[in-house]
Protein backbone atom coordinates (compact mmCIF):
# COMPACT_ATOMS: atom_id res chain seq x y z
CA UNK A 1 105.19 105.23 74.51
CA UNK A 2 105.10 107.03 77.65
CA UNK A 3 107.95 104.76 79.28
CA UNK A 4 110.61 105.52 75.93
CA UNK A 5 109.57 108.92 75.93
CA UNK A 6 110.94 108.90 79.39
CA UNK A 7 114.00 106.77 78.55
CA UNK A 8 114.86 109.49 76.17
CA UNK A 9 114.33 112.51 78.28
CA UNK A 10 116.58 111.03 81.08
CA UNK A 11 119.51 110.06 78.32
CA UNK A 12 119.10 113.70 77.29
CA UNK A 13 118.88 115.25 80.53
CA UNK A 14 122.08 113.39 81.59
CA UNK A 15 123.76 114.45 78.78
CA UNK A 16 123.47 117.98 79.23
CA UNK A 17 124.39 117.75 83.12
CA UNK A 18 127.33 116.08 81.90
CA UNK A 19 128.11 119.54 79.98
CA UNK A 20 127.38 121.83 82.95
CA UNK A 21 130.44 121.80 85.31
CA UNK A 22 128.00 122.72 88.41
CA UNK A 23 125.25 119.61 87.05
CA UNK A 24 125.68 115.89 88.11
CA UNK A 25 123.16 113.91 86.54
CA UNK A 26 119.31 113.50 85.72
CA UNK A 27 116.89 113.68 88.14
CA UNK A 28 115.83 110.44 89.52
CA UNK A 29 112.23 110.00 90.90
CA UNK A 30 111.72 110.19 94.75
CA UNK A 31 110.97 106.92 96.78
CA UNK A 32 109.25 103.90 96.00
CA UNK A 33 105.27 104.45 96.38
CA UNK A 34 104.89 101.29 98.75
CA UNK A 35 108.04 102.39 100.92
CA UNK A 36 105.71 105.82 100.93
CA UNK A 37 102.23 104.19 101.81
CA UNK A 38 104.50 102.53 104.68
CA UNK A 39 106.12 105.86 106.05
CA UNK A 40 102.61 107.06 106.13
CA UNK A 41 101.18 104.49 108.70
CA UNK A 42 103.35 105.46 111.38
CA UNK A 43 101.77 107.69 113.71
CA UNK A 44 104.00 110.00 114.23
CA UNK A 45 103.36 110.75 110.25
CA UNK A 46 99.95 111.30 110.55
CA UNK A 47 99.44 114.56 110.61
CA UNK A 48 101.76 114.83 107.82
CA UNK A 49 100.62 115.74 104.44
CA UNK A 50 100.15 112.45 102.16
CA UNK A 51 102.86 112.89 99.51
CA UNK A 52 102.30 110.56 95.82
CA UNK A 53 105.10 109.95 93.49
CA UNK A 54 104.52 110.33 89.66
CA UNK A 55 104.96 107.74 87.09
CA UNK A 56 106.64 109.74 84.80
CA UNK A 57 106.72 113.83 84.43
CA UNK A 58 103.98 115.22 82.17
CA UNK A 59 105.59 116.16 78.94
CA UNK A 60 104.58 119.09 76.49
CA UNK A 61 101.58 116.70 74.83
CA UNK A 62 99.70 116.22 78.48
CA UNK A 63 99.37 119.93 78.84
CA UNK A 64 96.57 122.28 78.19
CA UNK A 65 97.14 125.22 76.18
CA UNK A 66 94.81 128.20 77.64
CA UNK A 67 94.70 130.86 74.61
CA UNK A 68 94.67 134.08 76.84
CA UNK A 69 95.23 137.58 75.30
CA UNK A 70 98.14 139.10 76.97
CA UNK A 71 101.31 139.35 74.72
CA UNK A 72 104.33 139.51 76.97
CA UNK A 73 103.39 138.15 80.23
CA UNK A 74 105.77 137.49 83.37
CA UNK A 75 104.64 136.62 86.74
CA UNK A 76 101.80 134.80 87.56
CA UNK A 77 99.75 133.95 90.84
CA UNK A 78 95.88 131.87 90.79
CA UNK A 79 93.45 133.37 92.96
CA UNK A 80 89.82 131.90 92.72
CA UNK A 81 89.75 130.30 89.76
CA UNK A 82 91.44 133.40 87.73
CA UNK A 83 94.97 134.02 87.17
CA UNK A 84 96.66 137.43 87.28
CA UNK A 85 100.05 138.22 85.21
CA UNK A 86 101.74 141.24 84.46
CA UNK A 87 102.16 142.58 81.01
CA UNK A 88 105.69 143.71 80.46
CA UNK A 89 104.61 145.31 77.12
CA UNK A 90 102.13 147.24 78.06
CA UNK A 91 102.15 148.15 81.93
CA UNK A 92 99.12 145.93 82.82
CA UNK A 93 97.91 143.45 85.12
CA UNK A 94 95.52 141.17 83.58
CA UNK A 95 92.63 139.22 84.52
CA UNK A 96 92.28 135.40 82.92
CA UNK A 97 89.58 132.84 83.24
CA UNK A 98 91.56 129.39 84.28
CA UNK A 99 89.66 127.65 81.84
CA UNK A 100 88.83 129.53 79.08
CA UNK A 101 91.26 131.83 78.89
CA UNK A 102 88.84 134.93 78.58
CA UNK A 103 91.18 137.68 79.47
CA UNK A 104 90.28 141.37 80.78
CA UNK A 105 92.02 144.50 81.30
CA UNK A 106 92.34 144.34 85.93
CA UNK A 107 94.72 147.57 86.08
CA UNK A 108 97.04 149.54 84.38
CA UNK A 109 100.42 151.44 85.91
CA UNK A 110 102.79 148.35 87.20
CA UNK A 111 105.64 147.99 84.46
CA UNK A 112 107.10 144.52 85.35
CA UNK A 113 106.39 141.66 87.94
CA UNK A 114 108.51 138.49 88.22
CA UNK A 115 106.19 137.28 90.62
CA UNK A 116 102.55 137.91 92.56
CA UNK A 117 101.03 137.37 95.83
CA UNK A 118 97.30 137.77 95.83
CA UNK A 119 95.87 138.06 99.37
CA UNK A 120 92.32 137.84 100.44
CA UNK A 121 90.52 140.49 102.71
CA UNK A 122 87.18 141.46 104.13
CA UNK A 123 86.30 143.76 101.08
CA UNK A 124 88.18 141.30 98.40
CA UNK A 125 91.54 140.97 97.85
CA UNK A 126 94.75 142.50 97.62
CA UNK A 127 97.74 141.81 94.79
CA UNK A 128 101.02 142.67 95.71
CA UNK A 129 103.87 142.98 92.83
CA UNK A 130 107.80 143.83 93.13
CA UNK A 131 108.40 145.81 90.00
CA UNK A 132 112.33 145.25 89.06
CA UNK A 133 111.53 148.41 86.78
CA UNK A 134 110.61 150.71 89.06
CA UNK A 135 112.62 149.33 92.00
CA UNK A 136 109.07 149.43 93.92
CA UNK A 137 106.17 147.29 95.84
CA UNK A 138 103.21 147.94 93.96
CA UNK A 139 100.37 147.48 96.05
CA UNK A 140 96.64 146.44 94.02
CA UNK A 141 93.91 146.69 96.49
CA UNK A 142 90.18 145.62 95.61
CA UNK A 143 88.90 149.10 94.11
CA UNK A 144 91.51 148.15 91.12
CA UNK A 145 92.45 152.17 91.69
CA UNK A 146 95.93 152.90 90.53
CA UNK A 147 98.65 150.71 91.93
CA UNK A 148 99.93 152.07 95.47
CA UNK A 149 103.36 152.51 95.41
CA UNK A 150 104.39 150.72 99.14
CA UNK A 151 108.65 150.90 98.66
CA UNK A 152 110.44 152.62 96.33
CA UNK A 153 114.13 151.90 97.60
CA UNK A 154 115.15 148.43 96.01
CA UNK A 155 117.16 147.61 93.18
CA UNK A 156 115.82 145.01 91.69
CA UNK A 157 113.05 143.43 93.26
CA UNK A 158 112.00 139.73 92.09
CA UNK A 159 110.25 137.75 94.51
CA UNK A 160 108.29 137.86 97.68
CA UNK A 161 106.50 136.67 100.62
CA UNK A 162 104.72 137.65 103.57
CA UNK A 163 107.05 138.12 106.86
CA UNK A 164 104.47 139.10 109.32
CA UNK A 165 101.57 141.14 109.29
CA UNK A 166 103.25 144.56 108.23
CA UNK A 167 106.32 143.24 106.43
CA UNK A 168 107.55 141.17 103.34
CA UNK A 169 110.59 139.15 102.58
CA UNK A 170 111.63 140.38 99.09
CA UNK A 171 114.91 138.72 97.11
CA UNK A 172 116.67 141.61 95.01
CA UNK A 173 118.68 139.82 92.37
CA UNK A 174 120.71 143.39 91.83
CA UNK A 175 122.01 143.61 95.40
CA UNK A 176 122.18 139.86 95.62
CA UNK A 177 120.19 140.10 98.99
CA UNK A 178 116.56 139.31 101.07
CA UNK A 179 115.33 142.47 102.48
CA UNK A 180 112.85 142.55 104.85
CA UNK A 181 110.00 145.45 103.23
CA UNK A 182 108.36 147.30 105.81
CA UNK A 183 104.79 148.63 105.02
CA UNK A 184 105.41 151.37 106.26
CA UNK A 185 109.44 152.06 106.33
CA UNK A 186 112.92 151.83 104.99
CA UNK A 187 114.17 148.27 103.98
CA UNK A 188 116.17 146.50 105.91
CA UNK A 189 118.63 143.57 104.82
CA UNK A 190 117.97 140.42 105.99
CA UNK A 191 120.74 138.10 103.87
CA UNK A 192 123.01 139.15 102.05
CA UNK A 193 126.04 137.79 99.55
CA UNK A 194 123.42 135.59 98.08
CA UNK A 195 123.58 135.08 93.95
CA UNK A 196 120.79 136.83 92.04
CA UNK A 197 118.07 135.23 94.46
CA UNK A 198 114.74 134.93 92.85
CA UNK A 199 111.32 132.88 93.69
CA UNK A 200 110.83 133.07 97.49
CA UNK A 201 108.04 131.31 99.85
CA UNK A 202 107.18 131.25 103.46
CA UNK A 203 106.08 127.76 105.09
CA UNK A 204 105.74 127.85 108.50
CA UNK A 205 109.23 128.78 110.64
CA UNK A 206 111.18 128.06 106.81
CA UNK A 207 111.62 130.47 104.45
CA UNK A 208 112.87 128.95 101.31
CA UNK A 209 114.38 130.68 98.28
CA UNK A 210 116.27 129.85 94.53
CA UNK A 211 119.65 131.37 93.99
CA UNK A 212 119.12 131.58 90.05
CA UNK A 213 122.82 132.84 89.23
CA UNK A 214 123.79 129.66 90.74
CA UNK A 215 123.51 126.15 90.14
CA UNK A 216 125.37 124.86 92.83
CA UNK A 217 123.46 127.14 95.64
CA UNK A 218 120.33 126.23 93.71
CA UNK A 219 117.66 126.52 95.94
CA UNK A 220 118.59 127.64 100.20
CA UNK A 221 116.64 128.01 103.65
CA UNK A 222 116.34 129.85 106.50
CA UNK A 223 114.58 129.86 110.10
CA UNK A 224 112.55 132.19 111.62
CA UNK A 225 112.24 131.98 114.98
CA UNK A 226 109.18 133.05 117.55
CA UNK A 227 110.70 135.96 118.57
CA UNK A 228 111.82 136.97 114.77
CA UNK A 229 115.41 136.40 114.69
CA UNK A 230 116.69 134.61 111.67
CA UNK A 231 118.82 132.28 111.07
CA UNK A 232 121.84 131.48 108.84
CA UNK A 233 120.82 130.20 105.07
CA UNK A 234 121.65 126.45 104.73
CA UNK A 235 121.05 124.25 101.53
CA UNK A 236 118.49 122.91 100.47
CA UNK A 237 118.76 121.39 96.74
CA UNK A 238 121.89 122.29 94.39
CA UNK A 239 122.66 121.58 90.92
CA UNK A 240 119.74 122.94 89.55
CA UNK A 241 119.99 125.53 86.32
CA UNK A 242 118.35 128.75 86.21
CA UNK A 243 115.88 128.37 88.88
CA UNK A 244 113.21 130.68 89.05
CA UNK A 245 109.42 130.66 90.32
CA UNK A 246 109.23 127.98 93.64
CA UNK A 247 105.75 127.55 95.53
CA UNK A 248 104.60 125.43 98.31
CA UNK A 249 101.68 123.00 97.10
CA UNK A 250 98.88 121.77 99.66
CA UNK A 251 100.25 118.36 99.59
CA UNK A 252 103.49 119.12 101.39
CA UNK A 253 106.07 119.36 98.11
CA UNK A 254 108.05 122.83 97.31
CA UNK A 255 107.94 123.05 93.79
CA UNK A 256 110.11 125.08 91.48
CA UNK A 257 110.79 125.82 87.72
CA UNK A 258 114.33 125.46 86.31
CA UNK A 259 115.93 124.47 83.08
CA UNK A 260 117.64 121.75 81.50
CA UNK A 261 119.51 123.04 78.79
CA UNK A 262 117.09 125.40 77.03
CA UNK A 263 114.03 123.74 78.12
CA UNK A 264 111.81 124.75 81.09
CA UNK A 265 111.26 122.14 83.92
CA UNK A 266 109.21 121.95 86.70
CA UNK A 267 110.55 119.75 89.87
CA UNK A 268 109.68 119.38 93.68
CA UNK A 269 110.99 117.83 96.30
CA UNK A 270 109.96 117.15 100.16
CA UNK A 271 111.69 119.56 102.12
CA UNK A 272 112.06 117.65 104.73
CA UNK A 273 114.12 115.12 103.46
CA UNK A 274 117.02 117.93 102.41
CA UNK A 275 117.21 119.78 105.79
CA UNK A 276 119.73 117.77 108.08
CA UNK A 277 122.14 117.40 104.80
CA UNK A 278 120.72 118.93 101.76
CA UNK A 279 119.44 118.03 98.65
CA UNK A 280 121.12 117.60 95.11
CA UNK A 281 119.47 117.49 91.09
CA UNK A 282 119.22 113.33 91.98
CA UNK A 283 116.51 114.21 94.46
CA UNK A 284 114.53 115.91 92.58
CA UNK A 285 111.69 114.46 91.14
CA UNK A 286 110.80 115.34 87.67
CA UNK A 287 107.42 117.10 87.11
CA UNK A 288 107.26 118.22 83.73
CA UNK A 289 109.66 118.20 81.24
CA UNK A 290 108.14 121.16 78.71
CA UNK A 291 108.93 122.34 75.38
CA UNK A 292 108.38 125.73 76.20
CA UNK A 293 111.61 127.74 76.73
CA UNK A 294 113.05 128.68 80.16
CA UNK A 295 112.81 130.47 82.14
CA UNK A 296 109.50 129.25 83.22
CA UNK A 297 107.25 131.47 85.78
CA UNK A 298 104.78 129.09 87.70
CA UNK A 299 101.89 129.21 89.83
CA UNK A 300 99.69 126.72 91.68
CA UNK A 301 96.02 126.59 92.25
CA UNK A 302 94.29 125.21 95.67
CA UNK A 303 93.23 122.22 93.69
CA UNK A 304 96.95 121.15 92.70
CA UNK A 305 96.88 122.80 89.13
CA UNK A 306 100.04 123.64 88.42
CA UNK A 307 100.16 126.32 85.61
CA UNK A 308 102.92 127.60 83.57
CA UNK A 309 104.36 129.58 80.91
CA UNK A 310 108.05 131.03 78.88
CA UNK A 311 108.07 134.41 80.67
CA UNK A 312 106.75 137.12 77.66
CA UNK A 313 105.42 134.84 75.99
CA UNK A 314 101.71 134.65 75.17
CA UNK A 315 100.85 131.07 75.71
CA UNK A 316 99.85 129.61 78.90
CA UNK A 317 99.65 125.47 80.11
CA UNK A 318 98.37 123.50 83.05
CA UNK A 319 98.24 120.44 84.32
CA UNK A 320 96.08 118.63 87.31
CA UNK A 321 98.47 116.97 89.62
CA UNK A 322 97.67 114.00 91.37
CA UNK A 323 95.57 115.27 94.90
């Protein structure tokens, strides 16, 4: 069953590249698994993290539905075994069990988040949220006081990650630009003439980030080097729809959520391969292929469980990937 179910899914996904004028075709699965286990015995790979190809993406029956109780939820980030999301009905960040979906009140007073970073400190932990409706940072630090407002001067703030120590990288899909987010300062531009950037993540020396008014500048890179300068953006993976939410996963993949037609999917790739030349959707290797509407937000946990959900909408699904 599994192997039609995929036949179908790749005669439908190819059909509805075939109607997108910036689309090519379905996305193919990465390399064999014994050209893989090969790679990996050289030893200039060993270091490297051990990367496993799927059989087939996980489709909307291999999920597990986690009943929370948050009605119009958008981004989401996994911090020890909990998840946090923002409620754009209500103004609330909520607090969810990963397995049982017991749900509390965390704090109230941050209107919107398309994305979280939770970091950990000596007292706790801190959860940092752009809030496109309030043009601000919204800093949540362990006393769950009211949210500290950290920048108030950006458009439309979607994504972010950490830049150094005192600064974030934050993609404004208004402005159509990364600004670098002082904590304490004016923001300053870092890219510019981008096209409605949205999920952004820091590995290493690479920043990488989704353009998700564009297919054909899909998902894009850039360098930082040791003395902070950065570099130009290059491409990393185009023809992908509507991409949203990307994360880097312990086991060396970027992963991203995007849509085929109306449907939300969740791909990665291996960086690597796409930086000399790029990437395009035929890289890509299929994840899962949901029922649940796009646009997806995402998050991963430390264990590779990958957890998603139709932004404002109350259901939420995971799935273990393989370790």
């Amino acid at each position: 069953m599994r192997i039609i179910a995929l036949l179908v899914i790749c005669l439908l996904s190819a059909h509805n590249f075939a109607q997108e004028a910036t689309q090519d075709s379905a996305p193919t699965k990465t390399a064999d698994p014994t050209e893989t286990a090969a790679a990996n015995t050289n030893a200039a790979d060993a270091a490297a993290p051990q990367l496993t190809v799927l059989e087939s993406p996980f489709l909307q029956s291999d999920l597990e539905l986690i009943v929370g109780n948050v009605q119009r939820p958008n981004g989401i980030v996994w911090f020890e075994d909990t998840l946090y999301t923002v409620c754009n009905g209500d103004w609330t960040i909520y607090k969810i069990n990963d397995r049982t979906g017991e749900t509390i009140t965390y704090v109230f007073g941050v209107r919107n988040g398309n994305s979280i970073v939770a970091e950990p400190t000596e007292a706790g932990f801190n959860l940092w949220v752009p809030d496109p409706d309030t043009g601000a940072l919204w800093k949540v630090d362990e006393r769950r006081a009211a949210p500290e407002s950290i920048s108030s001067d950006l458009e439309a703030p979607w994504g972010l990650t950490r830049l150094d120590e005192g600064s974030f990288l934050i993609t404004d899909t208004r402005s159509d630009s990364i600004m670098v987010v002082p904590l304490g300062g004016a923001p300053i531009t870092a890219h510019s003439e981008l096209r409605s950037p949205t999920g952004i993540v820091r590995d290493g020396n690479k920043v990488y980030f989704a353009n998700g008014g564009s297919a054909r500048r899909g998902i894009e890179f850039f360098e930082i080097a040791d003395d902070g300068t950065m570099s130009a953006v290059q491409p990393l993976v185009s023809g992908l729809q509507n991409t949203t939410n990307i994360a880097m996963g312990r086991d060396g993949y970027l992963y991203f959520s995007y849509a085929l037609g109306t449907r939300g999917v969740v791909g990665r790739i291996d960086p690597t391969a796409c930086f000399e030349s790029g990437c395009s959707n035929q890289d890509v290797e299929m994840v899962v292929f949901s029922d649940v509407p796009a646009p997806l937000a995402i998050a991963l946990s430390d264990d590779l469980r990958l957890f998603l959900h139709s932004r404002f909408k109350p259901e939420f699904y995971w799935v273990q990937l393989p370790v």
